[in-house]
C-alpha atoms as a PDB file:
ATOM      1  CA  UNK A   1     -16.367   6.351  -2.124  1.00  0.00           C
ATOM      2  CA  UNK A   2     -13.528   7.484  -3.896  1.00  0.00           C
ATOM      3  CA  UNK A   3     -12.798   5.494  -7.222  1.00  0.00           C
ATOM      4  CA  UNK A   4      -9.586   4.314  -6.161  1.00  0.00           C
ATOM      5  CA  UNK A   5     -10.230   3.011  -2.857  1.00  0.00           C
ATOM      6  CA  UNK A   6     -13.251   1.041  -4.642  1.00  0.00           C
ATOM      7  CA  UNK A   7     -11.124  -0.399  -6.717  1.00  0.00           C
ATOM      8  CA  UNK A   8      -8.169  -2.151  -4.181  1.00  0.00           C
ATOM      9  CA  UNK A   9     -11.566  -2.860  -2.027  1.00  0.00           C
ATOM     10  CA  UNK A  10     -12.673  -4.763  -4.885  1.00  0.00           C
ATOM     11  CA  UNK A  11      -9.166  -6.272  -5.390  1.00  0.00           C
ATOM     12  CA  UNK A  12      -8.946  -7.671  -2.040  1.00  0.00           C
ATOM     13  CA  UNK A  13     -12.242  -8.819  -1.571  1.00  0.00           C
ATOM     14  CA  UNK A  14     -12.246 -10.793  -4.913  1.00  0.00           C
ATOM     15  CA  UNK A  15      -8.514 -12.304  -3.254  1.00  0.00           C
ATOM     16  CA  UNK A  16     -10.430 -13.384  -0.274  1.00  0.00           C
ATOM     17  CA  UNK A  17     -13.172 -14.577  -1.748  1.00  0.00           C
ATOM     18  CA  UNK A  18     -10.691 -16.648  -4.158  1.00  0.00           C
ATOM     19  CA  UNK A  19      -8.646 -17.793  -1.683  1.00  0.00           C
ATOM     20  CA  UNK A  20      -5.602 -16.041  -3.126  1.00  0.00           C
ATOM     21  CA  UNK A  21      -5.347 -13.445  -0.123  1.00  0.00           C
ATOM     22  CA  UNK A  22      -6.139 -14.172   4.033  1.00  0.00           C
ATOM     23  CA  UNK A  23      -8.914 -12.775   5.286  1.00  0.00           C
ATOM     24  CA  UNK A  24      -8.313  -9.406   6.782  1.00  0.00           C
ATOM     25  CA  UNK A  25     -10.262  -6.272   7.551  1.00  0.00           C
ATOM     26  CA  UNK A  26     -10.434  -4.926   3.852  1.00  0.00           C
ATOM     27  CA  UNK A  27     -11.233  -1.459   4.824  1.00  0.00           C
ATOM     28  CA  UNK A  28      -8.483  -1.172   7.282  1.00  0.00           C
ATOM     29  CA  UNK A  29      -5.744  -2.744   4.208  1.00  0.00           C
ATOM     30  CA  UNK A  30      -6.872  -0.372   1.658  1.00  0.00           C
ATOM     31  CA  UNK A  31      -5.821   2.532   4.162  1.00  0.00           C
ATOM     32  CA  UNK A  32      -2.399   1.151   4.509  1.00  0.00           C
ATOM     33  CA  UNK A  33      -1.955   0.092   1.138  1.00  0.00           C
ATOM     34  CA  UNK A  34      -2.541   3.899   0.139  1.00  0.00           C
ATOM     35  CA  UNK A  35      -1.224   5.483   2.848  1.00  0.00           C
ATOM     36  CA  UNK A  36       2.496   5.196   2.224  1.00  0.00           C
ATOM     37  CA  UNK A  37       1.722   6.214  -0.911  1.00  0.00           C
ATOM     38  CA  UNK A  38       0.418   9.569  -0.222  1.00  0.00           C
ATOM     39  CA  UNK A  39       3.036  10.271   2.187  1.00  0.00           C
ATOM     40  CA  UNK A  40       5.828   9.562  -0.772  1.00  0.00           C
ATOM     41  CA  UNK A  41       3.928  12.221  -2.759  1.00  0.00           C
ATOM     42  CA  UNK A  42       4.186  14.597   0.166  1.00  0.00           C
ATOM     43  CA  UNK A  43       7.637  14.044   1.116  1.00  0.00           C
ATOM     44  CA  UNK A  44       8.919  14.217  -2.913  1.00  0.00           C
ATOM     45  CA  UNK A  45       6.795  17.537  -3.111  1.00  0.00           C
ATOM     46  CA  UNK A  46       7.412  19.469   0.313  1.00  0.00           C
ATOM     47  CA  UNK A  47       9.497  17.944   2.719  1.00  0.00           C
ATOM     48  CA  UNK A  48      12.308  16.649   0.301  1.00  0.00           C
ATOM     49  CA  UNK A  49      12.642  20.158  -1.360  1.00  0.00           C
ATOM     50  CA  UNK A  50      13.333  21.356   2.218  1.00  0.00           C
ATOM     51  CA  UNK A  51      16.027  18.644   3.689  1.00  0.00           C
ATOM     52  CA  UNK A  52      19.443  18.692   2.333  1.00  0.00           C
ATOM     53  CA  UNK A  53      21.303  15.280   2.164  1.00  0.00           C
ATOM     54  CA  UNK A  54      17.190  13.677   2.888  1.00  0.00           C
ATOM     55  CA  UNK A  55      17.230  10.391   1.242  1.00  0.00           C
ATOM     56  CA  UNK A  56      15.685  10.317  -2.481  1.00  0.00           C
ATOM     57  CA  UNK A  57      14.468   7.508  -3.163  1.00  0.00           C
ATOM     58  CA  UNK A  58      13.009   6.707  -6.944  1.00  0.00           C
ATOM     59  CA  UNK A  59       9.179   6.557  -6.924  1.00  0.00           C
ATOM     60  CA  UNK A  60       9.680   3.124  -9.173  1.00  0.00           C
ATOM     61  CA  UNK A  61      11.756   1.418  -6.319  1.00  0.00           C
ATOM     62  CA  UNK A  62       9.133   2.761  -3.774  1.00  0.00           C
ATOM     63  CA  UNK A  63       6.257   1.733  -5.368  1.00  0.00           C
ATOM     64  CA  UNK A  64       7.748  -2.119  -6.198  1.00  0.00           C
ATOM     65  CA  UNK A  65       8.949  -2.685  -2.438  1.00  0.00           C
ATOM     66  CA  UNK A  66       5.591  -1.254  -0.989  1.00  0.00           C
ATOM     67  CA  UNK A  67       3.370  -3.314  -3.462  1.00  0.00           C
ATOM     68  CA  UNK A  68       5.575  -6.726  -2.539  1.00  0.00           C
ATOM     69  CA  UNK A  69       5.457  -6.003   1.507  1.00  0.00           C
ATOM     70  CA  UNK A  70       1.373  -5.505   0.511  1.00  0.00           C
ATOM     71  CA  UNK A  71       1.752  -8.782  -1.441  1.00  0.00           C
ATOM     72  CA  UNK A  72       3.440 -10.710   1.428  1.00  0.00           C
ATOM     73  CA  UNK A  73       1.101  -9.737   4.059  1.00  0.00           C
ATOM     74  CA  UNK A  74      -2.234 -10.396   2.209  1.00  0.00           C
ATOM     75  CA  UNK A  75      -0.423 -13.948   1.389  1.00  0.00           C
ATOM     76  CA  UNK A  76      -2.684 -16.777   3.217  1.00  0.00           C
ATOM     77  CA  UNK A  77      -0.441 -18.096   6.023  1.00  0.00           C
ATOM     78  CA  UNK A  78       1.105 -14.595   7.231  1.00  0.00           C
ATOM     79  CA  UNK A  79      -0.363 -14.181  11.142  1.00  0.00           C
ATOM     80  CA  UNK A  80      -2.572 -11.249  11.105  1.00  0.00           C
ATOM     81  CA  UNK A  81      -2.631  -9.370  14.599  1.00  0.00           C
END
C-alpha cells in the first residue's frame, strides 16, 4: 500500500476506534479524502493552463475547506448513507 494512504487509514481507524470519528468504511474515506486532491493537482497543472477566465483557486484555501468538509463528515452524529 502506498505510504500515504496507510497513513489517513491509520488516522481514521485510530478516530474510530477512539470515538473521535463515526464509523465508516475507512477504505472507501481515504479515496475521497485524496481524491479531490489529486484532481486540484491536475487541474492547476493541465487543465487550468488551458482555460482562460477558469477559476484559480489558492491550493491553501483548497486544501483548508476540503480538510474541514472531511472533518465534518467523519464527526460522530453526521448520517452516513
Amino acid at each position: 500500500s502506498q505510504p500515504n494512504l496507510q497513513l489517513l487509514t491509520d488516522i481514521i481507524n485510530r478516530g474510530i476506534a477512539s470515538g473521535e470519528f463515526q464509523s465508516v468504511d475507512v477504505e472507501v474515506a481515504v479515496h475521497a479524502w485524496m481524491s479531490p486532491l489529486i484532481f486540484k493537482a491536475i487541474w492547476t497543472h493541465s487543465i487550468q493552463p488551458c482555460c482562460p477566465g477558469a477559476p484559480d483557486i489558492p491550493a491553501e484555501r483548497f486544501l483548508s475547506a476540503h480538510l474541514d468538509l472531511i472533518m465534518r463528515c467523519l464527526k460522530p452524529g453526521v448520517p452516513t448513507a
